[in-house]
PDB file of N, CA and C in Angstrom:
ATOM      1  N   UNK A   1      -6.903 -14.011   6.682  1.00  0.00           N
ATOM      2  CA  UNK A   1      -5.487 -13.886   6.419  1.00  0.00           C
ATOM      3  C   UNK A   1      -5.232 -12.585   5.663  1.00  0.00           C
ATOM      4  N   UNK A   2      -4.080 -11.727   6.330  1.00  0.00           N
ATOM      5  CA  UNK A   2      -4.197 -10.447   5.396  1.00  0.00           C
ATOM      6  C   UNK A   2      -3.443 -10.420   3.858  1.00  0.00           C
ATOM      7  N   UNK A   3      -3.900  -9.761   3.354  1.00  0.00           N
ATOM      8  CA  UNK A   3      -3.560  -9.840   1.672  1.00  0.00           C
ATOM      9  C   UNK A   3      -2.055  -8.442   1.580  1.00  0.00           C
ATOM     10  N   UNK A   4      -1.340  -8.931   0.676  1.00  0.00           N
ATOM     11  CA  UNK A   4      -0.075  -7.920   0.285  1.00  0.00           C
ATOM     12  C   UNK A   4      -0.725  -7.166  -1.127  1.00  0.00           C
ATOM     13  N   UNK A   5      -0.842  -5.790  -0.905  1.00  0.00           N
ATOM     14  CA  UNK A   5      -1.370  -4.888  -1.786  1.00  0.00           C
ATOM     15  C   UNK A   5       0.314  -4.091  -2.233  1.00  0.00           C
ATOM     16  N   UNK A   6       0.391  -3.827  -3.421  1.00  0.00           N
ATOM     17  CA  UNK A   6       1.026  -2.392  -4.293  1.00  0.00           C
ATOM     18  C   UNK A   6      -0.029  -1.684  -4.909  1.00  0.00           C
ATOM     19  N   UNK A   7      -0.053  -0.289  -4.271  1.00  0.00           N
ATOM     20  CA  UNK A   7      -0.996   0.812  -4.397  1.00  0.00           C
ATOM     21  C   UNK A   7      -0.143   1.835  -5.251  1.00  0.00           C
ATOM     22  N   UNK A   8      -0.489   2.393  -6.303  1.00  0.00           N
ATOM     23  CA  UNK A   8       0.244   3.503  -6.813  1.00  0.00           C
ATOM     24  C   UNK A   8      -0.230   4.944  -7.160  1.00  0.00           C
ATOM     25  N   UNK A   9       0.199   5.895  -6.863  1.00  0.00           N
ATOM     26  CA  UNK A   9      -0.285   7.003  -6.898  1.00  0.00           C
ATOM     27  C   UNK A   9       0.536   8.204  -7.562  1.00  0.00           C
ATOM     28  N   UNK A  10      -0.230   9.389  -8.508  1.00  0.00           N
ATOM     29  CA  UNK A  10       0.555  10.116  -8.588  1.00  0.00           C
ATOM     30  C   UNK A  10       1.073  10.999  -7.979  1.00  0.00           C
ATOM     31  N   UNK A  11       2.394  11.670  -8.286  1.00  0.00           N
ATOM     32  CA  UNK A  11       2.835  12.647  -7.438  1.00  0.00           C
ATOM     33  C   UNK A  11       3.509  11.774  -6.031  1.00  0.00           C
ATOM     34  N   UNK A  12       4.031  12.794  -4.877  1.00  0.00           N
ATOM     35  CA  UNK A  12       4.772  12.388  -3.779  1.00  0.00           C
ATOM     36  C   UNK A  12       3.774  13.266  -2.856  1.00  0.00           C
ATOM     37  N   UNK A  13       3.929  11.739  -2.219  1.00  0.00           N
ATOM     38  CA  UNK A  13       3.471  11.982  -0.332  1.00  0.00           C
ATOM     39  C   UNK A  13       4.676  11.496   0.541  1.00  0.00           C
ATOM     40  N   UNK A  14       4.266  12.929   1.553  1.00  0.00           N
ATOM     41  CA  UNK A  14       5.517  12.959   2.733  1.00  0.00           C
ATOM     42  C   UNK A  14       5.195  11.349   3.518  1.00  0.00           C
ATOM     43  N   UNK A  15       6.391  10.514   3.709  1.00  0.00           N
ATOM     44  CA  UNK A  15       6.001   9.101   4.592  1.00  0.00           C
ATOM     45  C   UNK A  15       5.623   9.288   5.602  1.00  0.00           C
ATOM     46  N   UNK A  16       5.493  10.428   6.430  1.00  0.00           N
ATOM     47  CA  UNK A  16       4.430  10.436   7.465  1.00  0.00           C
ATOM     48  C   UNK A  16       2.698   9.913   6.982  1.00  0.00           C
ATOM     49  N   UNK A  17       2.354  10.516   6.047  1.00  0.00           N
ATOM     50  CA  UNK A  17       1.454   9.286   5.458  1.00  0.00           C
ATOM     51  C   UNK A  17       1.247   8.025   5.816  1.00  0.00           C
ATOM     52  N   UNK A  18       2.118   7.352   6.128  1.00  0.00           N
ATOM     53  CA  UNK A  18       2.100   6.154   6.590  1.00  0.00           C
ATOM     54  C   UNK A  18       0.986   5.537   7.096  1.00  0.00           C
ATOM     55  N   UNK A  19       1.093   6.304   8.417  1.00  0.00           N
ATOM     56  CA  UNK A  19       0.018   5.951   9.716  1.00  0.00           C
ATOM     57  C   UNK A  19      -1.312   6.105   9.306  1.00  0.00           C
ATOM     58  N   UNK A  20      -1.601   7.117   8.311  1.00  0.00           N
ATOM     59  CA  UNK A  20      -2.396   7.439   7.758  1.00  0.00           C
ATOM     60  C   UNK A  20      -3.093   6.127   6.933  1.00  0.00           C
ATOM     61  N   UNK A  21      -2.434   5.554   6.089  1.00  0.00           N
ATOM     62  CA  UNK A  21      -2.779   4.675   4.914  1.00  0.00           C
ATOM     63  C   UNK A  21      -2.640   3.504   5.610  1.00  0.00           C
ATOM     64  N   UNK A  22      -3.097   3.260   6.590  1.00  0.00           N
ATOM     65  CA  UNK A  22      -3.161   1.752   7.520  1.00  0.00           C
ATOM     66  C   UNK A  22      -1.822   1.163   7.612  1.00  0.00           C
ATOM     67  N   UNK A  23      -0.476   1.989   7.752  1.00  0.00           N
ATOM     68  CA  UNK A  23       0.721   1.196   8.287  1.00  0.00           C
ATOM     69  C   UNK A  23       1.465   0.832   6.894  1.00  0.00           C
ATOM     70  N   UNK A  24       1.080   1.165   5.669  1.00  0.00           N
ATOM     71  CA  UNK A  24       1.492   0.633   4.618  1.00  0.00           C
ATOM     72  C   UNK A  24       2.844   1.559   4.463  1.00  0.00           C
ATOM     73  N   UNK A  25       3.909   0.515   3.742  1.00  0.00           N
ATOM     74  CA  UNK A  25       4.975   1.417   3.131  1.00  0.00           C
ATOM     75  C   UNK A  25       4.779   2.411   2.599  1.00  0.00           C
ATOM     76  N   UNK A  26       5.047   3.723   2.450  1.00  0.00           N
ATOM     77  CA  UNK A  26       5.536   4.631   1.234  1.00  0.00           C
ATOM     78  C   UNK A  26       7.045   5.193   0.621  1.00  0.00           C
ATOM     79  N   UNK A  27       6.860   4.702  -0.291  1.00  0.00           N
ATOM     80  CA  UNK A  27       8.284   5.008  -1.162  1.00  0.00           C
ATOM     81  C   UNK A  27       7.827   5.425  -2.739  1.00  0.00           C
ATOM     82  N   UNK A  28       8.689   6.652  -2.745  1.00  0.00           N
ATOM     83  CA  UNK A  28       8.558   7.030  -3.806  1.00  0.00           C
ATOM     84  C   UNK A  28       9.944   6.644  -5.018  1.00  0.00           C
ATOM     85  N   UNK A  29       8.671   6.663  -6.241  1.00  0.00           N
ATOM     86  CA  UNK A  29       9.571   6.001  -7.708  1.00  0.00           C
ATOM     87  C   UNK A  29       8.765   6.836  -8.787  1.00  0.00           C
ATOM     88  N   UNK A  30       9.774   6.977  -9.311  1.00  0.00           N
ATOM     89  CA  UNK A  30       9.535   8.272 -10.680  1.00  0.00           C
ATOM     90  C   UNK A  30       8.240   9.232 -10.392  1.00  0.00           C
ATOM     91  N   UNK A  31       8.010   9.910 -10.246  1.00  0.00           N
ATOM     92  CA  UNK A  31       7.027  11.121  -9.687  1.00  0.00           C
ATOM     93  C   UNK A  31       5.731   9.951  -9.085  1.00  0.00           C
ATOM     94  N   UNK A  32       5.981   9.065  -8.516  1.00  0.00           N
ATOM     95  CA  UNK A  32       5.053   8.404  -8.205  1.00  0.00           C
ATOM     96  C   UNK A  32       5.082   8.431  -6.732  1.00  0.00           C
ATOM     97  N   UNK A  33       4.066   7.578  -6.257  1.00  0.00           N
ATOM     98  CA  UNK A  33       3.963   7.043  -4.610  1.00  0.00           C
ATOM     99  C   UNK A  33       3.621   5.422  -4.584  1.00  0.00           C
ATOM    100  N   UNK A  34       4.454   4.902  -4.066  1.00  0.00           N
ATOM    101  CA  UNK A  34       3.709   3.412  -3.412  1.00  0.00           C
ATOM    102  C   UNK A  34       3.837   2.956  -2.705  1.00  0.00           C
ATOM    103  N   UNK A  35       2.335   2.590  -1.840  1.00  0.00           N
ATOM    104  CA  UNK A  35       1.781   2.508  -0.789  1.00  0.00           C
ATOM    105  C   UNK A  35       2.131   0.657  -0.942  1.00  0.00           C
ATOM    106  N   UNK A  36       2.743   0.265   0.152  1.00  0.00           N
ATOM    107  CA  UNK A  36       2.892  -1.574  -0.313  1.00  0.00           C
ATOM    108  C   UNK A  36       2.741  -1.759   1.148  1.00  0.00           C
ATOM    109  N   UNK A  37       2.004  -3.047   1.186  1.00  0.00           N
ATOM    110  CA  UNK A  37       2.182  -3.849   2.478  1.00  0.00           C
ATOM    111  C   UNK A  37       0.901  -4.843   2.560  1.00  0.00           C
ATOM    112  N   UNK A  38       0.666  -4.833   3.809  1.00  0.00           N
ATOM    113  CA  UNK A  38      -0.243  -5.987   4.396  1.00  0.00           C
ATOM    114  C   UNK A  38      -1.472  -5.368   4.680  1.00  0.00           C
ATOM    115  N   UNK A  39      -2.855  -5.734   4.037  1.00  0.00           N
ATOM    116  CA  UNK A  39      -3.771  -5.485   4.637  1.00  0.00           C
ATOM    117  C   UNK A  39      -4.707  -6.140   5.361  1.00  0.00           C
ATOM    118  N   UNK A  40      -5.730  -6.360   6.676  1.00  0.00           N
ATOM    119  CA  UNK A  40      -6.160  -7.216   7.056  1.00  0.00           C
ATOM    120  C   UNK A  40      -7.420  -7.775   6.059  1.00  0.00           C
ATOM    121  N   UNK A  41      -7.742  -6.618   5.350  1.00  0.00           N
ATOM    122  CA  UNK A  41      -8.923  -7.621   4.687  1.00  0.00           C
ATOM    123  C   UNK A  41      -9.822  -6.595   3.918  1.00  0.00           C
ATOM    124  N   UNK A  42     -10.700  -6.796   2.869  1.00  0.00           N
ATOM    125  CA  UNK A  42     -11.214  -5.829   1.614  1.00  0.00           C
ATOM    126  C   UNK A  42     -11.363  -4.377   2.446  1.00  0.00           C
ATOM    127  N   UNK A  43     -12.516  -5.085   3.319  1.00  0.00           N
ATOM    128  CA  UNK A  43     -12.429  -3.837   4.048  1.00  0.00           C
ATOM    129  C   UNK A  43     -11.842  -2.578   4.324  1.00  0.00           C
ATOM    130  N   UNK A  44     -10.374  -3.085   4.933  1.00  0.00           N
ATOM    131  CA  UNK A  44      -9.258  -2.227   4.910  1.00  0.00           C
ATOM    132  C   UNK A  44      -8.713  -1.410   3.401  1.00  0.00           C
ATOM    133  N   UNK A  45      -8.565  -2.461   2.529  1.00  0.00           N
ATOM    134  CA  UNK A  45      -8.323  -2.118   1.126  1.00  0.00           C
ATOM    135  C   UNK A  45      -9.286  -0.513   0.868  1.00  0.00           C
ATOM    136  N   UNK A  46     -10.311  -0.872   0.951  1.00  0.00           N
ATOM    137  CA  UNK A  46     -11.405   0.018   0.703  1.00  0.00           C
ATOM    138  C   UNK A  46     -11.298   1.228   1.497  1.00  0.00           C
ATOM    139  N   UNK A  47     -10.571   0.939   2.511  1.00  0.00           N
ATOM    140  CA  UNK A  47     -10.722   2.421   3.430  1.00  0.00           C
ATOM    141  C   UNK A  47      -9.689   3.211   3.100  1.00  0.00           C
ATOM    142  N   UNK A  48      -8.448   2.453   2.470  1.00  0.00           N
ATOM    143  CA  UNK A  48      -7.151   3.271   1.831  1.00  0.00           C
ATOM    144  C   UNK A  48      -7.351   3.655   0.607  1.00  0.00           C
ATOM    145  N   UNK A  49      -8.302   3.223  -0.110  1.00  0.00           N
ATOM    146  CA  UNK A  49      -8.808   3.436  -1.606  1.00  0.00           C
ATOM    147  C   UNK A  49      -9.616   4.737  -1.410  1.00  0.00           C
ATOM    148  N   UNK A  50     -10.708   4.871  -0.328  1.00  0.00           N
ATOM    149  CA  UNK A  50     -11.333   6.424   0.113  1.00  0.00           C
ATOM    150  C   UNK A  50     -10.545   7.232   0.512  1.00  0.00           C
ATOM    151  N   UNK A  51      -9.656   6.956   1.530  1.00  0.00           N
ATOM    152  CA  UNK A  51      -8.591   7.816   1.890  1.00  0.00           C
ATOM    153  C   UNK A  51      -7.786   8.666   0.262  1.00  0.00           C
ATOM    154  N   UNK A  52      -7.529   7.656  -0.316  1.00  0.00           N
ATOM    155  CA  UNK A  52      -6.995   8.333  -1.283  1.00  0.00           C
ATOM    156  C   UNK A  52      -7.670   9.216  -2.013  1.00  0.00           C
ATOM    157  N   UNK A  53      -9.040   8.605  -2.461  1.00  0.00           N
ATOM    158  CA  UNK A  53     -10.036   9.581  -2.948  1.00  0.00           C
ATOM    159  C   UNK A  53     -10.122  10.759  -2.423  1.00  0.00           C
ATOM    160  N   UNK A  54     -10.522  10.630  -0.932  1.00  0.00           N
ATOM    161  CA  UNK A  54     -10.558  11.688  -0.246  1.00  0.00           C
ATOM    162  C   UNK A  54      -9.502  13.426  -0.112  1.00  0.00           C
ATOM    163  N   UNK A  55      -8.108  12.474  -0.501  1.00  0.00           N
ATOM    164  CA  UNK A  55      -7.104  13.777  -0.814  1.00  0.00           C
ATOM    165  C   UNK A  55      -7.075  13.797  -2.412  1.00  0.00           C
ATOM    166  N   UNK A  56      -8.061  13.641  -3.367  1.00  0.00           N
ATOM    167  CA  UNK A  56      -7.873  13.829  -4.504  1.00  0.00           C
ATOM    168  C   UNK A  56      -6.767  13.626  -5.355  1.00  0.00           C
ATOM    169  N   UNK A  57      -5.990  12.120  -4.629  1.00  0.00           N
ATOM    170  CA  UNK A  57      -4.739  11.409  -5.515  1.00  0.00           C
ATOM    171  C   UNK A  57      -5.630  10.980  -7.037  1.00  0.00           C
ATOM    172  N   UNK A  58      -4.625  11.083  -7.948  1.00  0.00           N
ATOM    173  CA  UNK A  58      -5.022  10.230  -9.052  1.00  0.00           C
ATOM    174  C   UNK A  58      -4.341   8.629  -8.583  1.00  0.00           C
ATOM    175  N   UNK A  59      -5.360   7.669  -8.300  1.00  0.00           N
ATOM    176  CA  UNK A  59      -4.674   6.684  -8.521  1.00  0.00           C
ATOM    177  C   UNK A  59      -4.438   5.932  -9.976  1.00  0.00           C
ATOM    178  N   UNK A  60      -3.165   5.044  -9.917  1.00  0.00           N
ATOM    179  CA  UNK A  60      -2.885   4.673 -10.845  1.00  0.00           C
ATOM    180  C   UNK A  60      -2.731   2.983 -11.008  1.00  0.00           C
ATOM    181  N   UNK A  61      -2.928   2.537  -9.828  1.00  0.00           N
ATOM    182  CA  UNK A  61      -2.631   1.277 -10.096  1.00  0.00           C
ATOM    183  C   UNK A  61      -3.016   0.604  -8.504  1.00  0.00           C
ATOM    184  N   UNK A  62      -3.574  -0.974  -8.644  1.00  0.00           N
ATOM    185  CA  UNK A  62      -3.665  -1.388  -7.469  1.00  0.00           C
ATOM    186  C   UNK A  62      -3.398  -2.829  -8.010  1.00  0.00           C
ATOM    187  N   UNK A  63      -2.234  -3.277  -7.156  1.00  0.00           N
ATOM    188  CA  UNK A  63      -1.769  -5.301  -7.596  1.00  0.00           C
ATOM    189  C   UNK A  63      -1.313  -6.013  -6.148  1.00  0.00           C
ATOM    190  N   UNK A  64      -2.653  -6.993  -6.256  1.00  0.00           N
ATOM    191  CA  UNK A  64      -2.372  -7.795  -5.176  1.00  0.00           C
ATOM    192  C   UNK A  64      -1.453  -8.291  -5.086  1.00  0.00           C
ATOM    193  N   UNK A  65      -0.182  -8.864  -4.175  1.00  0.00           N
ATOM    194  CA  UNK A  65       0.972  -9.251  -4.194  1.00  0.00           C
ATOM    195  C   UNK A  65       0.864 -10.704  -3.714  1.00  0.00           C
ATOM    196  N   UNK A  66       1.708 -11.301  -3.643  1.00  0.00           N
ATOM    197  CA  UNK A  66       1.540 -12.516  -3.195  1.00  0.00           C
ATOM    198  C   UNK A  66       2.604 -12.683  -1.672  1.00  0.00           C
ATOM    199  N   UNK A  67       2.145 -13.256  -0.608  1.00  0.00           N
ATOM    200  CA  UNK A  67       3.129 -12.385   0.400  1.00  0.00           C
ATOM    201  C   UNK A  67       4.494 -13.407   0.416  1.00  0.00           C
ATOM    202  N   UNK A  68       5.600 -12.140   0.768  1.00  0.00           N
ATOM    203  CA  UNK A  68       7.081 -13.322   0.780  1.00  0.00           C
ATOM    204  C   UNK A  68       6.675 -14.796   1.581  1.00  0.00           C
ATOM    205  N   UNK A  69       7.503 -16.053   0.871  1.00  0.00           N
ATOM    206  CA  UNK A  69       7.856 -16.653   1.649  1.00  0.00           C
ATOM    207  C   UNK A  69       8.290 -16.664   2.857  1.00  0.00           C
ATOM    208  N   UNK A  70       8.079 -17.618   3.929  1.00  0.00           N
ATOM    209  CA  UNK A  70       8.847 -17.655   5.321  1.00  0.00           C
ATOM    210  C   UNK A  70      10.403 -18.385   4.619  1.00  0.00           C
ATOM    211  N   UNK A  71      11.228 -17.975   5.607  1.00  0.00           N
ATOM    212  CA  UNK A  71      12.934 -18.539   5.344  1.00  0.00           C
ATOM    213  C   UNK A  71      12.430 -19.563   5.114  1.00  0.00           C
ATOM    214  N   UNK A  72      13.308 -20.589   4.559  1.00  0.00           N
ATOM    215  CA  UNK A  72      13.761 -21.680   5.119  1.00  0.00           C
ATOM    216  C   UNK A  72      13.779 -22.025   6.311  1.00  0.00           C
ATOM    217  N   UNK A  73      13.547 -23.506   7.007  1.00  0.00           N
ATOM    218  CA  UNK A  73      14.075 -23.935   8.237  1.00  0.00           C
ATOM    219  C   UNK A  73      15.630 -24.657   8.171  1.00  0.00           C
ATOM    220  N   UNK A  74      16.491 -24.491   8.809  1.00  0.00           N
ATOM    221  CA  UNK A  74      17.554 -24.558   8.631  1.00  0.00           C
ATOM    222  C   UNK A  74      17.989 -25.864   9.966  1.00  0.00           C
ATOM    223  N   UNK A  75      17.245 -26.514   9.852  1.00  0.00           N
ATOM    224  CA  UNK A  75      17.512 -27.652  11.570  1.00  0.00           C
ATOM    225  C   UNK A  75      18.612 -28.762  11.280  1.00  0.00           C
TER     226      UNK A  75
END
């Protein structure tokens, strides 16, 4: 089951990034970056965690999320 990650980074990345960081959101907040969404599994986690390494981000923060609820059923 995939896990909901908030990734934070300093500085701003262009959201073309995206595709890059396995499909994850990017939106930027106060000179920051965060990378949020769904990952399939540590694995994945780990490959966006090198990726980041790899462009020499300072990261700043990583919090597993808990994923939204489904609606209500409304029958």
């Amino acid at each position: 089951m995939p896990e909901c990650y908030e990734i934070r980074v300093r500085g701003q990345l262009d959201r073309h990034w995206s595709e890059w960081f396995a499909g994850l959101t990017v939106v930027h907040l106060n000179g920051e970056t965060v990378l949020s969404g769904s990952l399939a599994d540590q694995a994945a986690l780990h490959g966006v965690l090198a990726r980041i390494r790899d462009l020499n981000l300072t990261l700043i923060s990583v919090i597993e999320r808990s994923p939204s609820p489904p609606p209500p059923d409304n029958d």
